[in-house]
N, C-alpha and C. Protein backbone atom coordinates (compact mmCIF):
# COMPACT_ATOMS: atom_id res chain seq x y z
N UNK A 1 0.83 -1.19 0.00
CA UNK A 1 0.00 0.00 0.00
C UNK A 1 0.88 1.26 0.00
N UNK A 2 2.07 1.14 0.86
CA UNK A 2 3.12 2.44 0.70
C UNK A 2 3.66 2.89 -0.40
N UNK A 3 3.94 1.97 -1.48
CA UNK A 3 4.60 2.01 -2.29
C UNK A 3 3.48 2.57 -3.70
N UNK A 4 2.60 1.58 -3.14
CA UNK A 4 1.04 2.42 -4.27
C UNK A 4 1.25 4.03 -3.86
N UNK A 5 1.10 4.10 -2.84
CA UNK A 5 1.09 5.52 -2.62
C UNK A 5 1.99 6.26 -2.89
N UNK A 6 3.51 5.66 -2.44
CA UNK A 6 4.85 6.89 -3.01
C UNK A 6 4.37 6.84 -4.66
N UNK A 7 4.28 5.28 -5.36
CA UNK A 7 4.43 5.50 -6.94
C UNK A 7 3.36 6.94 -7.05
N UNK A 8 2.29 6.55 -6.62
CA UNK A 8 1.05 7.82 -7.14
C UNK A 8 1.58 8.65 -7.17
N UNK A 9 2.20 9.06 -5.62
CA UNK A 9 2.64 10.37 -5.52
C UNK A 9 3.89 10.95 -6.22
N UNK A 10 5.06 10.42 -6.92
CA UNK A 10 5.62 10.79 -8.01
C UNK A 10 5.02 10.92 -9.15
N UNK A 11 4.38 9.89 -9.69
CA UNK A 11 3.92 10.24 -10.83
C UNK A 11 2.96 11.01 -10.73
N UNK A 12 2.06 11.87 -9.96
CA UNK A 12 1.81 13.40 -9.73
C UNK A 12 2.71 14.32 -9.79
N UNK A 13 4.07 14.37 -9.05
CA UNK A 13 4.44 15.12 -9.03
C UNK A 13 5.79 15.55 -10.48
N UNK A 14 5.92 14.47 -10.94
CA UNK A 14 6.16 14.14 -12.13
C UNK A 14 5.70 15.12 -13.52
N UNK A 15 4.31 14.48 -13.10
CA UNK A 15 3.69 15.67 -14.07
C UNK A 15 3.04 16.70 -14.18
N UNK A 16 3.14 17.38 -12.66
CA UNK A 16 3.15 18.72 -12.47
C UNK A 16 4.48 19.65 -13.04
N UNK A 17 5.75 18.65 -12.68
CA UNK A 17 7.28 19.26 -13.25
C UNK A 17 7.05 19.62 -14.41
N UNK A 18 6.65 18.62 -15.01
CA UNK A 18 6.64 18.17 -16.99
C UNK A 18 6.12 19.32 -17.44
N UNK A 19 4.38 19.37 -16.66
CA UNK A 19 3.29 20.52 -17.33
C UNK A 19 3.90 22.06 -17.15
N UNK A 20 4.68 22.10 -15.45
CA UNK A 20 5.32 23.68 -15.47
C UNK A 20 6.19 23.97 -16.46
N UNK A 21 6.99 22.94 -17.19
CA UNK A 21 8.15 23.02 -17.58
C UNK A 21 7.74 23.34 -18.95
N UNK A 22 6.85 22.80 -19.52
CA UNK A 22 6.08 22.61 -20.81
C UNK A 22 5.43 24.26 -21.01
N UNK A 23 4.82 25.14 -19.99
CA UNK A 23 4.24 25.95 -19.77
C UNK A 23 4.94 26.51 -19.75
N UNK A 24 6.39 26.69 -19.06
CA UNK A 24 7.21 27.30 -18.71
C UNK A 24 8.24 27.98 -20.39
N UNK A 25 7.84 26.51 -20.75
CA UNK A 25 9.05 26.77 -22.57
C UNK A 25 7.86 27.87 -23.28
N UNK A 26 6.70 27.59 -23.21
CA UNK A 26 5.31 27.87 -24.16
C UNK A 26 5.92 29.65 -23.72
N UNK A 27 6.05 30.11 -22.56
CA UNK A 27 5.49 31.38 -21.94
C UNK A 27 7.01 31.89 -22.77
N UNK A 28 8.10 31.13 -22.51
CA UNK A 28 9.38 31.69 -22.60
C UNK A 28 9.47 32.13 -24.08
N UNK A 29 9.12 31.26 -24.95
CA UNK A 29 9.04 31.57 -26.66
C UNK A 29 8.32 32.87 -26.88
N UNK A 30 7.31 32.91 -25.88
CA UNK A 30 6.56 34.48 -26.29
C UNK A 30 6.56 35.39 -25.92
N UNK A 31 7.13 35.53 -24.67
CA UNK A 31 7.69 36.47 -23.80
C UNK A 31 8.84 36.39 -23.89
N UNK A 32 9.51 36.56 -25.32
CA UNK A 32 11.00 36.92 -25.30
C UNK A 32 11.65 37.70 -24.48
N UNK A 33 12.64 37.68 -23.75
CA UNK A 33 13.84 38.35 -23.17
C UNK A 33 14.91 38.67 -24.03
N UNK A 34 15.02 39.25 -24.46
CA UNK A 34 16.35 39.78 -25.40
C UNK A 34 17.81 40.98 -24.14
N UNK A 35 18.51 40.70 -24.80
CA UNK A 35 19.52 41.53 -24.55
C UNK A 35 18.97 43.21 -24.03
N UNK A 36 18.06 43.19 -24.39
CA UNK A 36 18.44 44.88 -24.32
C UNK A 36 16.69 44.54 -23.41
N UNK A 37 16.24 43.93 -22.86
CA UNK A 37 14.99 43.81 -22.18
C UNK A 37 13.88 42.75 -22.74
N UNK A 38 12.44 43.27 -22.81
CA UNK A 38 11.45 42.45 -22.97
C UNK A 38 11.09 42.87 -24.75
N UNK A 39 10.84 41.81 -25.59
CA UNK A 39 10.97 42.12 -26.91
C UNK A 39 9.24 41.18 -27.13
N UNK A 40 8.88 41.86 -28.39
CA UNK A 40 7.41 41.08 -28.85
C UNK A 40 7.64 39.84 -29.34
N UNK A 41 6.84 38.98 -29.85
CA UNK A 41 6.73 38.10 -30.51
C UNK A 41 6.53 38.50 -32.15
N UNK A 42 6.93 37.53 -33.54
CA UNK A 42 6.33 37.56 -34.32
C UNK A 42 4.80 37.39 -34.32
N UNK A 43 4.70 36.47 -33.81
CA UNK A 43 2.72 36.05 -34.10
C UNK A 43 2.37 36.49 -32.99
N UNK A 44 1.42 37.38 -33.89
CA UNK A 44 0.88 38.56 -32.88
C UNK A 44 -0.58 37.89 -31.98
N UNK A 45 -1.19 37.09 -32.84
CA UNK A 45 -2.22 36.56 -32.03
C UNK A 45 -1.52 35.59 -31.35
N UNK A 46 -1.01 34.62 -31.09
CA UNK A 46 -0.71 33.94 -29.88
C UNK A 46 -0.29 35.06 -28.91
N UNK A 47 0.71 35.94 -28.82
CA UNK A 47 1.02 36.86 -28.04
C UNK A 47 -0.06 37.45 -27.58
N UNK A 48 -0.69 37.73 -28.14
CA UNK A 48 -2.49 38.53 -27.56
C UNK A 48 -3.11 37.87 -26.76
N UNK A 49 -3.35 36.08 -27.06
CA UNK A 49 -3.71 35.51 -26.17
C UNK A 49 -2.65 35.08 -24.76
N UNK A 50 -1.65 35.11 -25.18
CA UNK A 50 -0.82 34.92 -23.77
C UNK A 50 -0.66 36.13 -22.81
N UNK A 51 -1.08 37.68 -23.51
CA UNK A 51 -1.23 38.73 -22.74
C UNK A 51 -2.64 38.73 -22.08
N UNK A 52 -3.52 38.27 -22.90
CA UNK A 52 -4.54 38.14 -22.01
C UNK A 52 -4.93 37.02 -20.78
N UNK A 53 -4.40 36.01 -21.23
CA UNK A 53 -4.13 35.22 -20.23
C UNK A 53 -3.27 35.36 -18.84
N UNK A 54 -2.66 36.41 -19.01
CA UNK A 54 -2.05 37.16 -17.96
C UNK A 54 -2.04 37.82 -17.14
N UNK A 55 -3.51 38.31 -17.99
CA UNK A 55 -4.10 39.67 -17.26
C UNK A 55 -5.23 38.44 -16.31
N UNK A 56 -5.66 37.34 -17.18
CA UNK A 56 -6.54 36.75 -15.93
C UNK A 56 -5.67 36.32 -14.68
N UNK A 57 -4.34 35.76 -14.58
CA UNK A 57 -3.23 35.29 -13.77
C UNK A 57 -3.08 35.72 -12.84
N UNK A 58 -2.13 37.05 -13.66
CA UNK A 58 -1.74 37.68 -12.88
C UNK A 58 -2.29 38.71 -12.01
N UNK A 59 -2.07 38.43 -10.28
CA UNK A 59 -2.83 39.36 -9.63
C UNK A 59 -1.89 40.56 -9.24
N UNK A 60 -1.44 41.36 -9.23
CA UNK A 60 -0.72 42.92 -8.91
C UNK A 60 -1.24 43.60 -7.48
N UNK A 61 -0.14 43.85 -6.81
CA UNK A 61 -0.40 43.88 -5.15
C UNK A 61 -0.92 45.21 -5.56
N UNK A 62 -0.97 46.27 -4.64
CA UNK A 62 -2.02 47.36 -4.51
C UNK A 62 -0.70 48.36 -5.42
N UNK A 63 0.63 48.18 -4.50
CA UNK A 63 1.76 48.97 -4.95
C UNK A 63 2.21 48.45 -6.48
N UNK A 64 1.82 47.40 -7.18
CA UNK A 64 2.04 46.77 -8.42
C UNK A 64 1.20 47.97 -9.66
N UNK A 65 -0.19 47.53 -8.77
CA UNK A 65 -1.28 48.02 -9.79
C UNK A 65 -1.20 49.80 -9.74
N UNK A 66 -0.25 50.54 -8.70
CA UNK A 66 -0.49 52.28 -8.77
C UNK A 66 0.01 52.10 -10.25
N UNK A 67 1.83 51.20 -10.11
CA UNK A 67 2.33 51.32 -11.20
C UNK A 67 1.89 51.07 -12.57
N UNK A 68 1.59 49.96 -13.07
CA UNK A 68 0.42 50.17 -14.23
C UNK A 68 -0.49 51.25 -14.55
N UNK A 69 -1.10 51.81 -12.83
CA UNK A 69 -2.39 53.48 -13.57
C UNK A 69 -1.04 54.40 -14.16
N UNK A 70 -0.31 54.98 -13.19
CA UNK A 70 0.93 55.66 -13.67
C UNK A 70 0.97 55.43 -14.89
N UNK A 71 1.73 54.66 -15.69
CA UNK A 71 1.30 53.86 -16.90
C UNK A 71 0.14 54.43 -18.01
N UNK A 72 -0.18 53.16 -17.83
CA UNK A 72 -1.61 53.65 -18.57
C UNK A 72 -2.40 54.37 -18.62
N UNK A 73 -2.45 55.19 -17.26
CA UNK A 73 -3.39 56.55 -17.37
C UNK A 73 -2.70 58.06 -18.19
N UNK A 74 -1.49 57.71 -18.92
CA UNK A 74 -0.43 58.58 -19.45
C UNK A 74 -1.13 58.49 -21.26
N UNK A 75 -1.83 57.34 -21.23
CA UNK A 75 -2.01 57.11 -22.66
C UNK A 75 -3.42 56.76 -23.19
N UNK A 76 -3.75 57.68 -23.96
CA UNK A 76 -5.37 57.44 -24.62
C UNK A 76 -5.47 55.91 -25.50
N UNK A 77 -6.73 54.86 -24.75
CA UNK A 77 -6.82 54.17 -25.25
C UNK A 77 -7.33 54.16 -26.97
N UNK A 78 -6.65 53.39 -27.52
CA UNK A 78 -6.65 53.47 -29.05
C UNK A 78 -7.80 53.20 -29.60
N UNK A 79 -9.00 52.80 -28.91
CA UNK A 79 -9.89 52.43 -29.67
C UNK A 79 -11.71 53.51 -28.70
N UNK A 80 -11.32 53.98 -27.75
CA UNK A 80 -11.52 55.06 -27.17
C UNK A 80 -10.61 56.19 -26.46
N UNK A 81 -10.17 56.75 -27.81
CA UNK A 81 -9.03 57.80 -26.95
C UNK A 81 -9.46 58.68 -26.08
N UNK A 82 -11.10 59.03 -26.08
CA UNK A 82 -11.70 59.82 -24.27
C UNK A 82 -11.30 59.11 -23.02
N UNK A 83 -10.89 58.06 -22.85
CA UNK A 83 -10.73 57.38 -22.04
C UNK A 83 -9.45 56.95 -22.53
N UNK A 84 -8.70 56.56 -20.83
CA UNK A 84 -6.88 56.22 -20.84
C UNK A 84 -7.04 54.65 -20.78
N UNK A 85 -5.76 54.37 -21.08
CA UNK A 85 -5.72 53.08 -21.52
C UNK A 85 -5.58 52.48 -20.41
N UNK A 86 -5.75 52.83 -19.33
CA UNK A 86 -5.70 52.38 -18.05
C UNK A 86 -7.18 52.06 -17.87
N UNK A 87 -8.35 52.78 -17.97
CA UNK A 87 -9.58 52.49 -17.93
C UNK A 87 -10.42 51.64 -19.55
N UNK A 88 -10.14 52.04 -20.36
CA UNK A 88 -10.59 51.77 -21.60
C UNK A 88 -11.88 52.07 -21.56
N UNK A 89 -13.12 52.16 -22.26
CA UNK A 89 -14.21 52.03 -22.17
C UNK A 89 -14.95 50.94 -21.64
N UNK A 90 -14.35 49.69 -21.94
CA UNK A 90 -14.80 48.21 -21.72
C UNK A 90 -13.56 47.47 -21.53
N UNK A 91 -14.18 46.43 -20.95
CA UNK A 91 -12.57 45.35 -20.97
C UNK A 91 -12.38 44.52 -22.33
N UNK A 92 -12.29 45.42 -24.03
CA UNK A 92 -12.02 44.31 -24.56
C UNK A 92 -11.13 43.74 -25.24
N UNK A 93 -10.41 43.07 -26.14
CA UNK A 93 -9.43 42.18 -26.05
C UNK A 93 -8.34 43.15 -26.17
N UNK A 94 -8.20 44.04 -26.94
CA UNK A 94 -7.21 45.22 -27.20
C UNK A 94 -6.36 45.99 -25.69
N UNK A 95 -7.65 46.16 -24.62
CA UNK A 95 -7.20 46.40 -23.62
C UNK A 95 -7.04 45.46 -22.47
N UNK A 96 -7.01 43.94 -23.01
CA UNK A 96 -6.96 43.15 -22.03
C UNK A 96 -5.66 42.80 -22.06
N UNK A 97 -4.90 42.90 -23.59
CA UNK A 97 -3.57 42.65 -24.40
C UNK A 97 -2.89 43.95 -23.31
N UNK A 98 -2.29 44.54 -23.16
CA UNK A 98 -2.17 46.44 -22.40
C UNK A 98 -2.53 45.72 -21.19
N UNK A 99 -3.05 45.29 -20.66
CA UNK A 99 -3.26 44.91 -19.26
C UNK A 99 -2.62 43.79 -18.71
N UNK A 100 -2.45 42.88 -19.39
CA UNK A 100 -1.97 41.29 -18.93
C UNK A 100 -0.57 41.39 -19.58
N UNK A 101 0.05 41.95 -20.35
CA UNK A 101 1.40 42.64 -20.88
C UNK A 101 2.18 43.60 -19.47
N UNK A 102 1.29 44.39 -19.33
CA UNK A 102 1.97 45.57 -18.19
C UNK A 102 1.74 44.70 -16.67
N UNK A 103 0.50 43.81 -16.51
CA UNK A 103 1.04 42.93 -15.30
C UNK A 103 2.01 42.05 -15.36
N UNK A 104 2.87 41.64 -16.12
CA UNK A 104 3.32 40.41 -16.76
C UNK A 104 4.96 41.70 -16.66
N UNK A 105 5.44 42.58 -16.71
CA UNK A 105 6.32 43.60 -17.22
C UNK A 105 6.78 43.83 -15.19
N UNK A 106 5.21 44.87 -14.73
CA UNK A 106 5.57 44.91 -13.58
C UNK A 106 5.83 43.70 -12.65
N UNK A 107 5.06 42.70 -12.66
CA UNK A 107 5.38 41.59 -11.37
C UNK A 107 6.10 40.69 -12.06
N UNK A 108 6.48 40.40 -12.86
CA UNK A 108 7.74 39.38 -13.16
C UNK A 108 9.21 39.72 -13.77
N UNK A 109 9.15 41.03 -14.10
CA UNK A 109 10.35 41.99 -14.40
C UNK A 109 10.81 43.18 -14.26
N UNK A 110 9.88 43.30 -13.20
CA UNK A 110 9.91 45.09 -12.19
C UNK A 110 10.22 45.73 -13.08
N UNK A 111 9.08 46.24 -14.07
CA UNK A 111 9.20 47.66 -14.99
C UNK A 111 9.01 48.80 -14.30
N UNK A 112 9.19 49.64 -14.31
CA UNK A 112 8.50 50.97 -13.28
C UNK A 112 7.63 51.53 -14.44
N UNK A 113 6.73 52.57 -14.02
CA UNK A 113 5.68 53.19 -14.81
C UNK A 113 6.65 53.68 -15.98
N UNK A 114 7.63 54.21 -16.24
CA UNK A 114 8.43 54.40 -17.89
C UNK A 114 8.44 53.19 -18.74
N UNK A 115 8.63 52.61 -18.35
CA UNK A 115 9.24 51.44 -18.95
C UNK A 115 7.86 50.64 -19.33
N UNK A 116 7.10 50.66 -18.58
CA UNK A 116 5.85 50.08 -18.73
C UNK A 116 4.97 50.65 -19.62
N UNK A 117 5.22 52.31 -19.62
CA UNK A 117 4.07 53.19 -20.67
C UNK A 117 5.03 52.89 -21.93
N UNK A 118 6.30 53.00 -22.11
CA UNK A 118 7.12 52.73 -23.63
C UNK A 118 6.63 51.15 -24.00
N UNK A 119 6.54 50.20 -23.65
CA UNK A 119 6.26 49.09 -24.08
C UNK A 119 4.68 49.17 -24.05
N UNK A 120 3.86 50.12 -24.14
CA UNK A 120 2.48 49.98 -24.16
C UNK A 120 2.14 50.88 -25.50
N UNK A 121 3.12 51.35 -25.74
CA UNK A 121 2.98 52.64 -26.69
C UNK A 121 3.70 51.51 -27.90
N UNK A 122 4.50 50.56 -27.70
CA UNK A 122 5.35 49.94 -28.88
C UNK A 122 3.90 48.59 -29.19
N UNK A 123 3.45 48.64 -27.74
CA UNK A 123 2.67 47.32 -28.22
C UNK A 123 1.10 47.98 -28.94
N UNK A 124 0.69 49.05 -28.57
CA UNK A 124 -0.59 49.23 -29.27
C UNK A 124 0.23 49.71 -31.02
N UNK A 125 1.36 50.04 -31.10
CA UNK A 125 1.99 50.61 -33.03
C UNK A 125 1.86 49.21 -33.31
N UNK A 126 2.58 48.22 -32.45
CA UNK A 126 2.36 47.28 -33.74
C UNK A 126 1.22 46.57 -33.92
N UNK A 127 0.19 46.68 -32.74
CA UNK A 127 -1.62 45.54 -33.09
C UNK A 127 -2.16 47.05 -33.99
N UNK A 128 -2.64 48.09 -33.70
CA UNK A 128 -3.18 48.64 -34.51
C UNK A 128 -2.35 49.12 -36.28
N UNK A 129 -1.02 49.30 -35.85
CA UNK A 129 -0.68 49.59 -37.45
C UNK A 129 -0.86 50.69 -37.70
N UNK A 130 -1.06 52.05 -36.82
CA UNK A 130 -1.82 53.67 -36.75
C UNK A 130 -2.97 53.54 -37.35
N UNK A 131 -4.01 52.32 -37.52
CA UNK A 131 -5.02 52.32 -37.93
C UNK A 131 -6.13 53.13 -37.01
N UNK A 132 -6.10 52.85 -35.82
CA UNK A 132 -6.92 53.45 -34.63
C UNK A 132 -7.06 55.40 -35.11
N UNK A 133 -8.60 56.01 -34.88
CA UNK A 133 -9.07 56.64 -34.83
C UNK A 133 -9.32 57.10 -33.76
N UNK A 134 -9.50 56.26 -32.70
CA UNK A 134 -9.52 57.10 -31.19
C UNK A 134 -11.47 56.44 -30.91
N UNK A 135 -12.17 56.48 -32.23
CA UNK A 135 -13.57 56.02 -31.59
C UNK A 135 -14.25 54.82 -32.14
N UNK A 136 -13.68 53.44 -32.23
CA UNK A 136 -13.55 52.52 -32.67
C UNK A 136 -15.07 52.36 -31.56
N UNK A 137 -14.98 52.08 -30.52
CA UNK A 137 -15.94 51.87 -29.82
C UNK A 137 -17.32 52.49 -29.91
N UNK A 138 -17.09 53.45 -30.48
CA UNK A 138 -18.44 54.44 -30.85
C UNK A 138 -19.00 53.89 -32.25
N UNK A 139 -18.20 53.64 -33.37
CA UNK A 139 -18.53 53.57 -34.75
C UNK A 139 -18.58 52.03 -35.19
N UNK A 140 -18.56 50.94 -34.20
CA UNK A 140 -19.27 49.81 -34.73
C UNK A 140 -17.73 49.20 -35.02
N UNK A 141 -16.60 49.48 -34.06
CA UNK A 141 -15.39 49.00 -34.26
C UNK A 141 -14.79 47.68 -33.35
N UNK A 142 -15.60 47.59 -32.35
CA UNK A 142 -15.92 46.44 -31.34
C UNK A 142 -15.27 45.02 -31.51
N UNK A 143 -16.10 44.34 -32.87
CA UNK A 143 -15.66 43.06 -33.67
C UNK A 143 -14.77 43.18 -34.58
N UNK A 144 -13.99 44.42 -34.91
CA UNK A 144 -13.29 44.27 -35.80
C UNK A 144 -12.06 44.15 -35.36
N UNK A 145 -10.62 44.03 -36.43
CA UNK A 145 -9.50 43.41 -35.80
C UNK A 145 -8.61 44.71 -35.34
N UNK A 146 -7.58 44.21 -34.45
CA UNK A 146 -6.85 45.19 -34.22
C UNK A 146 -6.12 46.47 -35.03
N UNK A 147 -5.69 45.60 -36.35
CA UNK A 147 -5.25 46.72 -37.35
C UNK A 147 -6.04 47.06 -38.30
N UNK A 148 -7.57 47.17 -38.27
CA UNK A 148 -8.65 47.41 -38.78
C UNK A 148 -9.22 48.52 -38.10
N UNK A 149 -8.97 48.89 -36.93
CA UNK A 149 -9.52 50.53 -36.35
C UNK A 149 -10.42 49.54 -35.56
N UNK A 150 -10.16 48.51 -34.95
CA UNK A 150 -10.94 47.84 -33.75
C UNK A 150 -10.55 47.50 -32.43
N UNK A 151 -11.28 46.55 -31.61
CA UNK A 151 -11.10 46.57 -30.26
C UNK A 151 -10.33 44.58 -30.61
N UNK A 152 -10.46 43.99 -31.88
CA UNK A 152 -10.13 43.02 -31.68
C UNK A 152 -10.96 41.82 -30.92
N UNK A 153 -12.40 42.20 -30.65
CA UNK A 153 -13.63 41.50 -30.41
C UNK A 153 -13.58 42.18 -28.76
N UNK A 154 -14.84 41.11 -28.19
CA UNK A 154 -14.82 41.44 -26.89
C UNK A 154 -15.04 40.23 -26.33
N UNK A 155 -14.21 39.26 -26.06
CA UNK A 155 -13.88 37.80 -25.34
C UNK A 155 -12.39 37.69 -25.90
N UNK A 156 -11.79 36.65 -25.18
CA UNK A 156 -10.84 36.02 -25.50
C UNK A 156 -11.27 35.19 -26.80
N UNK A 157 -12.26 34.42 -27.02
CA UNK A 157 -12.06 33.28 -27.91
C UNK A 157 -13.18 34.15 -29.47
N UNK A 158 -13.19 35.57 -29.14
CA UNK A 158 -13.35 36.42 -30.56
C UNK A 158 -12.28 37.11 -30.94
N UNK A 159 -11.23 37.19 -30.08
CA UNK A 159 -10.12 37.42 -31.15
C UNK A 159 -10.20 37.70 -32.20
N UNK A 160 -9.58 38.86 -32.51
CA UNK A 160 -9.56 39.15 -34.05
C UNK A 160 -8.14 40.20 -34.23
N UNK A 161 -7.21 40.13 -34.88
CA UNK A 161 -5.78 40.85 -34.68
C UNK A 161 -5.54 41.61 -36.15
């Protein structure tokens, strides 16, 4: 019976190693680290979804999250520029990408609010493409894709880039 139990209990813990490690390569390919800091990915939609997945993750202590408003409240969201990209109009995928990016910047690579608004300003040039108008949200821009003058849907699994 002991031995039922140690085997179980390795091969649990086995493949908890495997799955972090597996998770661990997945996150590392897209969250490049380069020499000179944190660099994008080519494929912009997997990156979108791993920023948004980040933003569900990752939780930001009280002193985490000033740093992000600092941040984002510096910059008009691209698809409602009346509103900072810190608030957006809605939570949708465009600003969930900006959110799970800048938690992902501050709590796993201590960006301070500079560093965090320059990589928010590099990451909305390259999803929109200077396509953004500022009222994507007003004019029926919601479902459309990021470099289309949109929000890139409003769920994770409407994606649109």
């Amino acid at each position: 019976m002991r031995q039922r139990f140690t085997l179980t209990l390795l091969v649990l813990l086995s493949s908890f190693a495997l799955g972090f490690t597996l998770s661990a390569c997945g996150t590392e390919e897209l969250l490049a680290e380069s020499g000179e800091g944190f660099s994008f990915s080519d494929d912009l939609e997997a990156q979108s979804r791993e920023f948004m997945a980040l933003y569900e993750e990752i939780q930001l202590t009280p002193e985490q999250e000033a740093v992000k408003k600092a941040a984002l409240e510096q910059l008009p969201a691209p698809c409602c520029s009346d509103n900072t990209a810190y608030t957006c109009c809605c939570p949708c995928n465009l600003s969930l990408t900006v959110w799970g990016m800048s938690a992902h910047l501050i709590a796993n690579l201590g960006y301070d609010a500079d560093q965090v608004k320059k990589k928010a300003e590099e990451w909305f040039a390259l999803t929109t493409q200077g396509s953004h108008t500022g009222d994507a949200c007003y004019t029926g821009g919601c479902m459309k894709g990021f470099s289309n003058n949109g929000c890139g849907g409003m769920s994770p699994h409407q994606l649109k880039t």
